[in-house]
N, C-alpha and C. Protein backbone atom coordinates (compact mmCIF):
# COMPACT_ATOMS: atom_id res chain seq x y z
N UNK A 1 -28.99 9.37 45.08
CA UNK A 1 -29.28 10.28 43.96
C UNK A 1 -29.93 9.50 42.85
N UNK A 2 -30.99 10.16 42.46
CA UNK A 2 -32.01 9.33 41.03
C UNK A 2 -31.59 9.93 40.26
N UNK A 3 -31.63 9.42 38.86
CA UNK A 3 -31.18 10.09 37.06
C UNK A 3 -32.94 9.54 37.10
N UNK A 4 -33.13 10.24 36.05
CA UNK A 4 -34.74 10.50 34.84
C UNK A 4 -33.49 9.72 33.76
N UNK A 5 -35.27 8.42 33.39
CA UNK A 5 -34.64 8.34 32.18
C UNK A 5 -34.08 9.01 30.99
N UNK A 6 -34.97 10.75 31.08
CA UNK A 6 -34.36 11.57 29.98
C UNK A 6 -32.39 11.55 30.05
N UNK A 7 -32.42 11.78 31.70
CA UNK A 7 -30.67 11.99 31.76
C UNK A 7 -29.99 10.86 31.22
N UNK A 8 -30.35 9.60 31.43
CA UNK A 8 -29.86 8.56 31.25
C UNK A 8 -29.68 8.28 29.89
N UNK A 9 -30.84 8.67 28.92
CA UNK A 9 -30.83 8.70 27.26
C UNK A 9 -30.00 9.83 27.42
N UNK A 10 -29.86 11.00 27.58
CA UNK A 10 -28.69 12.01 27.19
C UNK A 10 -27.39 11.44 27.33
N UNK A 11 -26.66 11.41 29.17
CA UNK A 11 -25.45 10.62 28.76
C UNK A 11 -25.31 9.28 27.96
N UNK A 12 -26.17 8.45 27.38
CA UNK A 12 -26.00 7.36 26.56
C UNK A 12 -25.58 7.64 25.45
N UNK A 13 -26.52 8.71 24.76
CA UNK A 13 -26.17 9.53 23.54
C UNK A 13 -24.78 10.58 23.80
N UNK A 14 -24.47 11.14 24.58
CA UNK A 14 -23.12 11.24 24.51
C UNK A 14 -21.81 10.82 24.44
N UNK A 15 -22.19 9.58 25.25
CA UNK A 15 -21.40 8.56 25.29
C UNK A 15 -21.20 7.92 23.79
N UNK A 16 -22.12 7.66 23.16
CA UNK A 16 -22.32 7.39 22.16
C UNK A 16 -21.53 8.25 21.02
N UNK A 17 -21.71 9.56 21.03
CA UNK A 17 -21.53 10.61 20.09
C UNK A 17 -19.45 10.86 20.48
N UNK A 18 -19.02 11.00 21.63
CA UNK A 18 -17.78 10.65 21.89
C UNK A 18 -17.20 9.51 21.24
N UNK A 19 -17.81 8.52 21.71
CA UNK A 19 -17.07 6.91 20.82
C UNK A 19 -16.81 7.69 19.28
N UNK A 20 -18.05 7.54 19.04
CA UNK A 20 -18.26 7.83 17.16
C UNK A 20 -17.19 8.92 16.95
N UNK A 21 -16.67 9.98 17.39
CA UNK A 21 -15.97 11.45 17.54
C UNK A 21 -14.18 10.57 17.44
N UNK A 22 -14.28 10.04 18.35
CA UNK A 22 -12.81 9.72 18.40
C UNK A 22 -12.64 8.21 17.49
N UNK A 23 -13.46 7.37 16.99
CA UNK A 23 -13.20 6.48 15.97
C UNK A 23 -12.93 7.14 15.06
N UNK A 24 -13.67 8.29 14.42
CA UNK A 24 -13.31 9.08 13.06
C UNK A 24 -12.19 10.13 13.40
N UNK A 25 -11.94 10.74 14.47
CA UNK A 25 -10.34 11.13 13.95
C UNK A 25 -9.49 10.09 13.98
N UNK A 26 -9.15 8.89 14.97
CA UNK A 26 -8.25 8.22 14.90
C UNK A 26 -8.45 7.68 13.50
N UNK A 27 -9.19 7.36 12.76
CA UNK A 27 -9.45 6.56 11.79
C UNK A 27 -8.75 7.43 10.88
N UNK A 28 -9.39 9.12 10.74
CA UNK A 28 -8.45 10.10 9.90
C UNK A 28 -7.44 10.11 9.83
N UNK A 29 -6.55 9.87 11.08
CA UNK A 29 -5.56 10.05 11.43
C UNK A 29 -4.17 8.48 10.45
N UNK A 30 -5.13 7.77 10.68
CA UNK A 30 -4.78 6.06 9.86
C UNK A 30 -4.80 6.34 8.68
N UNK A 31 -5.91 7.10 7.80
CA UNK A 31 -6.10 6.68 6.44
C UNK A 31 -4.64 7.78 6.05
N UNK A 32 -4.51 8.86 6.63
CA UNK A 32 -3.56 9.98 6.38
C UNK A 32 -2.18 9.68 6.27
N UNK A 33 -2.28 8.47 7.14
CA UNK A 33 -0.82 7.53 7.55
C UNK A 33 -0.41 6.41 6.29
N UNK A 34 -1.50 5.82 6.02
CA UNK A 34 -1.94 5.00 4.83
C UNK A 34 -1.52 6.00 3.45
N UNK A 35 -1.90 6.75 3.62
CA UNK A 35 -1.66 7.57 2.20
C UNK A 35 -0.83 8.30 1.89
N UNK A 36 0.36 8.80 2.96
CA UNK A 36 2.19 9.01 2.84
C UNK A 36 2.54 7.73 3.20
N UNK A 37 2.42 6.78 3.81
CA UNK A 37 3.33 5.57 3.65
C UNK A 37 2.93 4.85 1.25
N UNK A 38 1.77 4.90 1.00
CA UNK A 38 2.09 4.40 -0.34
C UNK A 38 2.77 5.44 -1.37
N UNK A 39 2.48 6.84 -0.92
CA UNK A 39 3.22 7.79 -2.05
C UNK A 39 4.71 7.40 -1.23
N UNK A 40 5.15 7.24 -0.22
CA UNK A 40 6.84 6.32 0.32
C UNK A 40 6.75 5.52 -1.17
N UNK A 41 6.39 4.78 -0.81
CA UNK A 41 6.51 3.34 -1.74
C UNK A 41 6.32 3.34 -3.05
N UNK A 42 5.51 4.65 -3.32
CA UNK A 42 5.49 4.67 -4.75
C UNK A 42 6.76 5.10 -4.87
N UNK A 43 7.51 6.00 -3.93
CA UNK A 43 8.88 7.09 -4.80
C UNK A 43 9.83 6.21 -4.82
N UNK A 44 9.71 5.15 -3.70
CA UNK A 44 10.93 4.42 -3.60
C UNK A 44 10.84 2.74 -4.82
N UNK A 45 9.61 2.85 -5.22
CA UNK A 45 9.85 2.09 -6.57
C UNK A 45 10.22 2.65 -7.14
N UNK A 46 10.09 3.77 -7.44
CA UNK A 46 10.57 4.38 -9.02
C UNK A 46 12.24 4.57 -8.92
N UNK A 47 12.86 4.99 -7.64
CA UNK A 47 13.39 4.71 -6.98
C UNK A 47 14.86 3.70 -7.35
N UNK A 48 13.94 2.72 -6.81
CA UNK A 48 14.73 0.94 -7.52
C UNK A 48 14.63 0.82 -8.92
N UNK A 49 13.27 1.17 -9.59
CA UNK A 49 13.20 0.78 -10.54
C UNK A 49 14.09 1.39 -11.58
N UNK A 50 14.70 2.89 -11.19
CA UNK A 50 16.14 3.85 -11.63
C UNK A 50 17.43 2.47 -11.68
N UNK A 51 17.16 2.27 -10.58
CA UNK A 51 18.48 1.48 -10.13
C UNK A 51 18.66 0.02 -11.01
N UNK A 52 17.41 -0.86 -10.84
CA UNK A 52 17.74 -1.86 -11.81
C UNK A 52 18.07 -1.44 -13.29
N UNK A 53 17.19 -0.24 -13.93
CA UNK A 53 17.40 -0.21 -15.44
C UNK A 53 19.09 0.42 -14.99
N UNK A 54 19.71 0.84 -14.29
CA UNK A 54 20.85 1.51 -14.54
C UNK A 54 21.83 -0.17 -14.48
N UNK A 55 21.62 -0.77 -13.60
CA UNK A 55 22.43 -2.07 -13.76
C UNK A 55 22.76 -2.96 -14.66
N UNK A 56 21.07 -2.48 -15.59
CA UNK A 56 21.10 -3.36 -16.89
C UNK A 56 22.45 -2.63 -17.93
N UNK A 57 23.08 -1.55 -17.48
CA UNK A 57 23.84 -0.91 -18.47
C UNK A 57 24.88 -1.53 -18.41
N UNK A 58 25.30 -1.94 -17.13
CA UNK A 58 26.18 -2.71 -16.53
C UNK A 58 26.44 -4.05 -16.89
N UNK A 59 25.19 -4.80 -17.41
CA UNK A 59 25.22 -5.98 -17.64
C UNK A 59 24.48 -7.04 -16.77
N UNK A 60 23.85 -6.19 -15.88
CA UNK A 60 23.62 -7.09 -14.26
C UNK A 60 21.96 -7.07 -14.89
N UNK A 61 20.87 -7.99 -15.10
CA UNK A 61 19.60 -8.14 -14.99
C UNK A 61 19.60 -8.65 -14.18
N UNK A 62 18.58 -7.95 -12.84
CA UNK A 62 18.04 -8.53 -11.61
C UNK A 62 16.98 -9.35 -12.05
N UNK A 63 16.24 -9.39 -13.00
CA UNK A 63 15.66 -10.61 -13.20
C UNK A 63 15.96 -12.19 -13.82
N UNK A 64 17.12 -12.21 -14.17
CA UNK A 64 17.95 -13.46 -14.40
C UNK A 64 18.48 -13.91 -13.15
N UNK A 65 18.10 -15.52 -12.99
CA UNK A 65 18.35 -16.19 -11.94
C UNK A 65 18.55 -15.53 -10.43
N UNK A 66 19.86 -16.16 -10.23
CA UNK A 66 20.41 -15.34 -8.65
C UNK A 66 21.54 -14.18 -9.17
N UNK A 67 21.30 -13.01 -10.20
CA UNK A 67 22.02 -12.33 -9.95
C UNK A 67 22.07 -10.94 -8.86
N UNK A 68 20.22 -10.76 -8.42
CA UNK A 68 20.47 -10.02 -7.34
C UNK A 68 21.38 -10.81 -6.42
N UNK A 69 21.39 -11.89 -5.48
CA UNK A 69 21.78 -12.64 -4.45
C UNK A 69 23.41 -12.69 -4.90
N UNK A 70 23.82 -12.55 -6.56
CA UNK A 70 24.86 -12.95 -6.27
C UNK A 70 25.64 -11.22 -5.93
N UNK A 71 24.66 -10.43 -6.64
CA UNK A 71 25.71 -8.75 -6.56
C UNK A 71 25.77 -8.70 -4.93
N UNK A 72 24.63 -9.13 -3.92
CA UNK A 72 24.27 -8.43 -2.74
C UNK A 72 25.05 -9.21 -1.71
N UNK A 73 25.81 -10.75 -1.99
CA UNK A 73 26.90 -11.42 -1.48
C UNK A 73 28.32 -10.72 -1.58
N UNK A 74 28.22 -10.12 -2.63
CA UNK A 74 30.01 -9.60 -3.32
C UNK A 74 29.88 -8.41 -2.69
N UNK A 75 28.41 -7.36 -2.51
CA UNK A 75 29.09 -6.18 -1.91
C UNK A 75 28.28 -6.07 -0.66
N UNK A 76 27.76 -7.07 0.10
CA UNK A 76 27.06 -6.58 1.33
C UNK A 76 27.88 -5.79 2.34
N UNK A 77 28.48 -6.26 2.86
CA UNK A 77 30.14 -4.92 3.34
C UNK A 77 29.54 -3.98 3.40
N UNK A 78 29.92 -3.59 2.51
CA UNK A 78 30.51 -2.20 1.67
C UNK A 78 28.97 -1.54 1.62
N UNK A 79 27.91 -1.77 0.92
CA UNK A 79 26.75 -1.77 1.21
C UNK A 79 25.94 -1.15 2.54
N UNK A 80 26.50 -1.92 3.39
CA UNK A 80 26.13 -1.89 4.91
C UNK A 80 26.78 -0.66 5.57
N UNK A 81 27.99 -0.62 5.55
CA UNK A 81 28.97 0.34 5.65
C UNK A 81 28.20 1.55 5.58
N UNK A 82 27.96 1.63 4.37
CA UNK A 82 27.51 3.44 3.67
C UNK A 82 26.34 3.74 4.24
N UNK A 83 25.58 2.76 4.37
CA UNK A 83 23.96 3.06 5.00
C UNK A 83 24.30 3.04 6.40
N UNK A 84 24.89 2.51 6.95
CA UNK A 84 24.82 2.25 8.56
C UNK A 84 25.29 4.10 9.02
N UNK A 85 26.22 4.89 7.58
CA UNK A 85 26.62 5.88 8.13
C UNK A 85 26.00 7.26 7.56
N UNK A 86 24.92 6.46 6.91
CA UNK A 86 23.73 7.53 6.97
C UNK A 86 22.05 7.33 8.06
N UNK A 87 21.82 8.77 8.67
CA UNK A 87 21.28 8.88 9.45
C UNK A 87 19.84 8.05 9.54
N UNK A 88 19.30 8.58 7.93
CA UNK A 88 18.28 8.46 7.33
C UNK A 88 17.62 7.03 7.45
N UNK A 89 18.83 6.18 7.11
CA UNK A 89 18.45 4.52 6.95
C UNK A 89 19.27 3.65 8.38
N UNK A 90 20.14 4.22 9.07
CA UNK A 90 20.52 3.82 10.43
C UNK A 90 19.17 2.87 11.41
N UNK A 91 18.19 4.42 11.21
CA UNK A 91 17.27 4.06 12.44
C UNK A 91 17.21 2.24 11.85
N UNK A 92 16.59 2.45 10.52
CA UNK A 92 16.14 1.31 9.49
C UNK A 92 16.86 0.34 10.09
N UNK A 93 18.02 0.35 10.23
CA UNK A 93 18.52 -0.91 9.81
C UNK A 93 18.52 -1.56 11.73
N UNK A 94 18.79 -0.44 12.38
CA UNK A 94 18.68 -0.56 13.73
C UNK A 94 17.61 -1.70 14.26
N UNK A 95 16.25 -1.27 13.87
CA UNK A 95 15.30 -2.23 13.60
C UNK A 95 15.35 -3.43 13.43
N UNK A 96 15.70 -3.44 12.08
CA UNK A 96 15.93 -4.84 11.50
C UNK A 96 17.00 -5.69 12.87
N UNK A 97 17.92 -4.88 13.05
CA UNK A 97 18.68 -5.88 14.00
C UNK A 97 18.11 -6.19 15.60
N UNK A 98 17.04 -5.35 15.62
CA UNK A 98 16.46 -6.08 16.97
C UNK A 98 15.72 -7.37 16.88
N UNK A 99 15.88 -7.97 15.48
CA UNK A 99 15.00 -9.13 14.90
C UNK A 99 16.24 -10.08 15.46
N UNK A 100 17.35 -10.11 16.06
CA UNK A 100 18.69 -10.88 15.65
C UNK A 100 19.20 -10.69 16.66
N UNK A 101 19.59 -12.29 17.74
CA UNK A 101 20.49 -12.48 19.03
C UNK A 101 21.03 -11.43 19.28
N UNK A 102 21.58 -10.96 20.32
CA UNK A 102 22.55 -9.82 20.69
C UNK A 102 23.94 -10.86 20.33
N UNK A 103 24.84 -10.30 20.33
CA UNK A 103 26.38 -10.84 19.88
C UNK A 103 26.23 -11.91 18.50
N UNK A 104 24.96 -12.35 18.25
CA UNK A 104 25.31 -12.98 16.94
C UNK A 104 26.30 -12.82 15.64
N UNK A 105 26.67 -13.66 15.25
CA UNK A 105 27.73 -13.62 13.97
C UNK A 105 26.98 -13.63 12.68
N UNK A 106 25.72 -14.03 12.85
CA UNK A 106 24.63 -13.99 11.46
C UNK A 106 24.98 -12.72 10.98
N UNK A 107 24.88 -12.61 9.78
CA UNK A 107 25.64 -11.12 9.33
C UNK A 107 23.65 -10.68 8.90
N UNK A 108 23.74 -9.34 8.86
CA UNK A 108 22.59 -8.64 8.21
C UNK A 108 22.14 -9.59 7.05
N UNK A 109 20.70 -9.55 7.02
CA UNK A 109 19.90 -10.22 5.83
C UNK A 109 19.90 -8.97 4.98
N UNK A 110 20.20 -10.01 3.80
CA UNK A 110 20.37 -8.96 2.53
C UNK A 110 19.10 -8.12 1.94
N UNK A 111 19.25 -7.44 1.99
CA UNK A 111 18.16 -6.50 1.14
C UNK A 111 17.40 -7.20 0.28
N UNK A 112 16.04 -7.17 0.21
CA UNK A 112 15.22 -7.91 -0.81
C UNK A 112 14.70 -7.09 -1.61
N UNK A 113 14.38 -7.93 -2.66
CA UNK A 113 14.35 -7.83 -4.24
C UNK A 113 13.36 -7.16 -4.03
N UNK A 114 13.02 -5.77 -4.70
CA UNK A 114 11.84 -5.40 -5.24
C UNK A 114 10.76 -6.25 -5.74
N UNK A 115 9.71 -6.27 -5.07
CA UNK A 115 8.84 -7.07 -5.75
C UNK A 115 7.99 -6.18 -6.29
N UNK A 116 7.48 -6.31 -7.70
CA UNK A 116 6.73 -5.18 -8.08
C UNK A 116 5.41 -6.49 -7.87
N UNK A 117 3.75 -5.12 -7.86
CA UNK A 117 2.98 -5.56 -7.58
C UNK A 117 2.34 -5.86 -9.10
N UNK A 118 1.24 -6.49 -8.92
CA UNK A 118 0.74 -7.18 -10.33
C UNK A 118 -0.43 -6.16 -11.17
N UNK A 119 0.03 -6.49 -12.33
CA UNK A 119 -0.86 -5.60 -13.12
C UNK A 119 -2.21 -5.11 -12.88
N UNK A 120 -2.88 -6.22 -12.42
CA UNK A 120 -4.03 -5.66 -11.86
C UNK A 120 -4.07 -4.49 -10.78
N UNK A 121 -3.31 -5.02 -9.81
CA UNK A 121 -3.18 -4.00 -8.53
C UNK A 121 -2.81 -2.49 -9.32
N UNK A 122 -1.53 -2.32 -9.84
CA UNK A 122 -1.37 -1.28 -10.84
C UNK A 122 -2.20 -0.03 -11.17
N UNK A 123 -3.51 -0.92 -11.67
CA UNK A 123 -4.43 -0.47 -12.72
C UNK A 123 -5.16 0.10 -12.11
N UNK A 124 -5.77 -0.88 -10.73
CA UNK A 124 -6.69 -0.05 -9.96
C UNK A 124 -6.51 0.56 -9.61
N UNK A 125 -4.95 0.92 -8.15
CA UNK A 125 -4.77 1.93 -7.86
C UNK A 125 -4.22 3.05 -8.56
N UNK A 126 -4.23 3.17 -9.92
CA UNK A 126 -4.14 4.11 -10.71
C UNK A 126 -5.20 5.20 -11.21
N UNK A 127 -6.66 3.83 -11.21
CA UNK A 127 -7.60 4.90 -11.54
C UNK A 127 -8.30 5.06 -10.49
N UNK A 128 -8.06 4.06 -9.36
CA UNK A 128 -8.73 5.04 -7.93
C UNK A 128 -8.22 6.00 -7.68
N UNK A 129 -6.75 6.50 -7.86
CA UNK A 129 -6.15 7.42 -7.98
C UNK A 129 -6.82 9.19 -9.06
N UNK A 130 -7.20 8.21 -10.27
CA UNK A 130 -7.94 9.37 -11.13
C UNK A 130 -9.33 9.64 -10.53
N UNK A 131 -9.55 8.78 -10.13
CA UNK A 131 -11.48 9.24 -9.20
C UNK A 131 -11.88 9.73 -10.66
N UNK A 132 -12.81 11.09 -11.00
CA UNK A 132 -13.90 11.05 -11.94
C UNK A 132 -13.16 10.95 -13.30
N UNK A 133 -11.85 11.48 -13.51
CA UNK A 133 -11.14 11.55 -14.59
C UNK A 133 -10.95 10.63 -15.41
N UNK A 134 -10.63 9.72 -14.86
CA UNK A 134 -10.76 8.19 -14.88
C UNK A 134 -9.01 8.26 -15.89
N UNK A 135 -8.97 7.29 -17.23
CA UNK A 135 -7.87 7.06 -17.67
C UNK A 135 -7.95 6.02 -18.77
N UNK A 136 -7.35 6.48 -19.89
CA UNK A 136 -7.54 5.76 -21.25
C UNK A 136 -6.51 4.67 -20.86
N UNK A 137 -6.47 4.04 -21.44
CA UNK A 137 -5.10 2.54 -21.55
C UNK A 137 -3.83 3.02 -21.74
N UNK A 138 -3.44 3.49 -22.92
CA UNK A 138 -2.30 3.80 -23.06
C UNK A 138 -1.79 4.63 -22.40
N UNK A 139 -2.16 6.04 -21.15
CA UNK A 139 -1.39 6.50 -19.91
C UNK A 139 -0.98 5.20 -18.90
N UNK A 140 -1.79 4.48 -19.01
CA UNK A 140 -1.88 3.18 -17.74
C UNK A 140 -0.45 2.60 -18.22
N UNK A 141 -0.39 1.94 -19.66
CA UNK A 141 0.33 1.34 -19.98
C UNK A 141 1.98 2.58 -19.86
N UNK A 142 2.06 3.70 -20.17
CA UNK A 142 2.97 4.26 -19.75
C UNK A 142 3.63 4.54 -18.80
N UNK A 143 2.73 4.71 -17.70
CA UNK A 143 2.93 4.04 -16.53
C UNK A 143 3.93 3.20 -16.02
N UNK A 144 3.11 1.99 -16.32
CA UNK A 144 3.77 0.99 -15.84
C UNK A 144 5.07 0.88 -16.36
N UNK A 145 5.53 0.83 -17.47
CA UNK A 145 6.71 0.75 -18.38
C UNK A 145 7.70 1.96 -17.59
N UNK A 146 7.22 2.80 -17.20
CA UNK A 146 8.19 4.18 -17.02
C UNK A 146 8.23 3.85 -15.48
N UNK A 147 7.53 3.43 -14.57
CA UNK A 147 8.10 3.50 -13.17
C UNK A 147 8.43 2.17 -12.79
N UNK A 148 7.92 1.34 -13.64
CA UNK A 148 8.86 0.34 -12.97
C UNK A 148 10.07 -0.83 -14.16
N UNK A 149 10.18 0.17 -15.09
CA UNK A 149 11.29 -0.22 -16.11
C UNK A 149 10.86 -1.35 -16.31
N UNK A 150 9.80 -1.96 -17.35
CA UNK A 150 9.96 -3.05 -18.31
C UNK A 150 9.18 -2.89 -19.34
N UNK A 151 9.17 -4.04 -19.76
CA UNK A 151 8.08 -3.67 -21.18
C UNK A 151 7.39 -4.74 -21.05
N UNK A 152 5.88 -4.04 -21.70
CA UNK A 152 4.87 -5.10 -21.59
C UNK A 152 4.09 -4.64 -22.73
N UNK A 153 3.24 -5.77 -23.47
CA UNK A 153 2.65 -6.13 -24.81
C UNK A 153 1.64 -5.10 -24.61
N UNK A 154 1.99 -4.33 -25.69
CA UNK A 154 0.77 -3.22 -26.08
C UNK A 154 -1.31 -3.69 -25.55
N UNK A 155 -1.16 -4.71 -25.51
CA UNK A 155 -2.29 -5.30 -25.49
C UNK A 155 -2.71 -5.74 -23.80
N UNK A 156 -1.63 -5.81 -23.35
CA UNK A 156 -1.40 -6.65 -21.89
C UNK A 156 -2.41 -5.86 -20.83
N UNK A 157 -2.43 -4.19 -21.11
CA UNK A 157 -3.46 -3.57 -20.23
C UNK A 157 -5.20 -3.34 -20.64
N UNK A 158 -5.29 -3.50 -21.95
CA UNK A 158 -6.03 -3.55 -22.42
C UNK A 158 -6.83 -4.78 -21.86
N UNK A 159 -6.29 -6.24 -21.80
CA UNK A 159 -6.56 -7.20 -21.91
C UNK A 159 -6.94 -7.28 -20.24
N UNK A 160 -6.25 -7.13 -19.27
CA UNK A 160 -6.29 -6.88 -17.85
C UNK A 160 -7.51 -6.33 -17.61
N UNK A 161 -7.46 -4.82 -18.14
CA UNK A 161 -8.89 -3.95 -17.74
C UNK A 161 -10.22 -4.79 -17.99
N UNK A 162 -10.22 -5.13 -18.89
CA UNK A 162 -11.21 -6.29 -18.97
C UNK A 162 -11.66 -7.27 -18.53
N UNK A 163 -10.45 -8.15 -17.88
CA UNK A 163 -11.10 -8.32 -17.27
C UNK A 163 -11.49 -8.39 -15.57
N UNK A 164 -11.13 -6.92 -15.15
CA UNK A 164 -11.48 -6.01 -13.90
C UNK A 164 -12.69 -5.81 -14.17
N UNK A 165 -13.11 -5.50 -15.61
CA UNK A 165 -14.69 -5.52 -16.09
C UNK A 165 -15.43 -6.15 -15.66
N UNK A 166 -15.26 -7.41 -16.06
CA UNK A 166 -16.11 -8.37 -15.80
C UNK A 166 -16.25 -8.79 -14.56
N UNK A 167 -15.18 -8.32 -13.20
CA UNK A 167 -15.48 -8.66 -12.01
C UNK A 167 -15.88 -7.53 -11.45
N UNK A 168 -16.56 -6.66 -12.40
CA UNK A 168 -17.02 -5.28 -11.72
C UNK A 168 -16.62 -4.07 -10.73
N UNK A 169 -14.83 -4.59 -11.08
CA UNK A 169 -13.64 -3.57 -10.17
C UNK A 169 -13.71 -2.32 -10.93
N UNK A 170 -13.98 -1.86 -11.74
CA UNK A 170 -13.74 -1.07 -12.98
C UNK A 170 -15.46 -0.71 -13.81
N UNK A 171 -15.10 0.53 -14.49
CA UNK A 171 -16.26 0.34 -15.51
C UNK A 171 -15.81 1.44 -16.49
N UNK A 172 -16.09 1.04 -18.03
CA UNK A 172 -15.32 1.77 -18.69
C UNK A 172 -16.54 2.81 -19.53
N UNK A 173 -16.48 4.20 -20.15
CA UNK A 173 -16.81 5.31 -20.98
C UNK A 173 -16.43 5.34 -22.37
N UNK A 174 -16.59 5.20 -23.20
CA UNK A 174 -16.17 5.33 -24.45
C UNK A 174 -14.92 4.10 -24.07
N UNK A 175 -13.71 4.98 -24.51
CA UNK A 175 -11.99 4.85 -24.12
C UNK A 175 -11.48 4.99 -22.99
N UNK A 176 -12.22 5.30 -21.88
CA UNK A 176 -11.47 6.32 -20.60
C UNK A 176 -12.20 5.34 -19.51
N UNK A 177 -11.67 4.61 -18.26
CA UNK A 177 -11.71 3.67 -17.87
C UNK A 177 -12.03 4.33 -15.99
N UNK A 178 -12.56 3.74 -15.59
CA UNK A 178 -12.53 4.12 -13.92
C UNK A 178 -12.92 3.21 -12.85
N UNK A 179 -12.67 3.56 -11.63
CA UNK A 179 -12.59 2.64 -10.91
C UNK A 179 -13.62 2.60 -10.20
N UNK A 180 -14.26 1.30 -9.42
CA UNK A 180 -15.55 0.98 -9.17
C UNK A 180 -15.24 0.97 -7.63
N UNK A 181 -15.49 2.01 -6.64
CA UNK A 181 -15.76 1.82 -4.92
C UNK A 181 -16.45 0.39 -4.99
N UNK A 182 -16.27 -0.38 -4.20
CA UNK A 182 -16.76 -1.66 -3.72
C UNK A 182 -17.02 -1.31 -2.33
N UNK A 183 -18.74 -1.79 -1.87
CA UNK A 183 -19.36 -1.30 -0.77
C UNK A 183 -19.35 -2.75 0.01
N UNK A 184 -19.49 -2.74 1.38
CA UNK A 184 -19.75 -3.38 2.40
C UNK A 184 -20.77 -4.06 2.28
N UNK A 185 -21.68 -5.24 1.99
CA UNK A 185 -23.39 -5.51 2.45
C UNK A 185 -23.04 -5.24 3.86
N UNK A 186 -24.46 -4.42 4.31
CA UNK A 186 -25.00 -4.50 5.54
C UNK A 186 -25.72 -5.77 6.19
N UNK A 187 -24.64 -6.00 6.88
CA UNK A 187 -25.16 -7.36 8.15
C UNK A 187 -25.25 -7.33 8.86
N UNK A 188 -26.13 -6.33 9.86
CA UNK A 188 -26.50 -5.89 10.47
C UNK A 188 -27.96 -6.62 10.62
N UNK A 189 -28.84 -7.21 11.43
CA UNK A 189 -29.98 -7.31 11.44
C UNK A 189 -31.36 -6.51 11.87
N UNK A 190 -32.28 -6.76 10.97
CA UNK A 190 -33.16 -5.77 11.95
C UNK A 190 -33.50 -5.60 13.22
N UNK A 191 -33.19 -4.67 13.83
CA UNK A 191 -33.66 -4.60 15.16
C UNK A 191 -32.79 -4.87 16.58
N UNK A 192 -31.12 -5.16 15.22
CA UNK A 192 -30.12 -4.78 16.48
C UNK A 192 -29.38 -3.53 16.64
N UNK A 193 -28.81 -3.43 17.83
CA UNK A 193 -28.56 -1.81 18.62
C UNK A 193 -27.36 -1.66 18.08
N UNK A 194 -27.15 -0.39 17.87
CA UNK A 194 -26.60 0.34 17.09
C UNK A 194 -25.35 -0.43 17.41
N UNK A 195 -23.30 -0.68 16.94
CA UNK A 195 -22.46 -1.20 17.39
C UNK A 195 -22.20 -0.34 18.49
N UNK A 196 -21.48 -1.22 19.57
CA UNK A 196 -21.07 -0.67 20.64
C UNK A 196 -21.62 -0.19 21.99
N UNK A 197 -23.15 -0.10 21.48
CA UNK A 197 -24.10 0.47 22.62
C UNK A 197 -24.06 -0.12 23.51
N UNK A 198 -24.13 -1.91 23.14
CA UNK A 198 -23.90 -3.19 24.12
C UNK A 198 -22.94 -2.59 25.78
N UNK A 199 -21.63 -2.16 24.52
CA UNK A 199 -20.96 -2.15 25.34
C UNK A 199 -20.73 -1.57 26.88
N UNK A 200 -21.22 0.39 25.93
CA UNK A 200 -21.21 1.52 26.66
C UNK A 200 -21.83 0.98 27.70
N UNK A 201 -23.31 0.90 27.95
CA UNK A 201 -24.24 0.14 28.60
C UNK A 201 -23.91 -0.74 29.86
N UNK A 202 -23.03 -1.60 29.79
CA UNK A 202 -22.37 -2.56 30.50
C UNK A 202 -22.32 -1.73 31.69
């Protein structure tokens, strides 16, 4: 049986048009995954960040020395206990223990410290978040202070955005600040075949 080169350019281009079809839903399917796992992470900072300012009432600053390490020694137990007998964080912790010998005596690794991310990171994904709306300083700076409980120098975001400026992450309107898409260069050379064609081809 003979194919015409016409057939042969058709299934190529189908072949082609399939690949491309199922990279962009799976890819949809990722960014969709990507974008409820950080609103997770956003709720569950705000989350912790409830929890440390409530400790401070207590007397406990998790940011002085080892007093997380020393609260999470005195009540890991008890701790473990309550979560192991909720459903929600079970699977969680289930996990974690497939990291760990079977019959080992190593007790569970303690829960780690919130690490909050750095002002910069903050900022951007705040006003990539606003897209055309963009965002004056002082929402930014409220922000930060309100979800992740601390205080920072009236000046500190001001001073940041700037310089996101100057590395062209950002670009600011009057007062109202936004965030700069950063594109790919094309390295691609002239006159090579489209990605993947190589492959199909084979």
């Amino acid at each position: 049986m003979t194919f015409s080169s016409e057939s042969l350019d058709e299934a190529g281009v189908l072949a082609i048009l399939v690949k491309h079809a199922r990279a962009s839903f799976i890819r949809r399917a990722a960014e969709k995954s990507i974008e409820e796992a950080k609103a997770q992470i956003k709720e569950q900072d705000k989350a912790t960040a409830a929890c440390e300012a409530t400790l401070r009432l207590f007397g406990y600053d998790l940011n002085e020395g080892a007093t997380w390490d020393l609260l999470m020694e005195k009540h890991r137990d008890r701790v473990f206990e309550v979560l192991q007998s909720e459903a929600s964080t079970a699977k969680l912790l289930q996990a974690e223990d497939e990291d760990r010998p079977k019959d080992s005596d190593v007790p569970p690794a303690l829960p780690a410290k919130r690490q909050m991310p750095t002002i910069q990171e903050i900022l951007l994904e705040r006003l990539q978040e606003a897209g055309d709306k963009g965002s004056k300083a002082a929402p930014l700076r409220d922000y930060i202070q309100q979800t992740y409980s601390i205080e920072i120098h009236e000046k500190t975001v001001g001073m940041t955005l700037y310089r996101l400026l100057r590395k062209g992450l950002v670009r600011r309107e009057g007062h109202v600040w936004f965030f700069v898409p950063q594109t790919i260069a094309d390295t691609k050379k002239p006159g090579d075949p489209p990605p993947g064609l190589l492959e199909l081809l084979k």
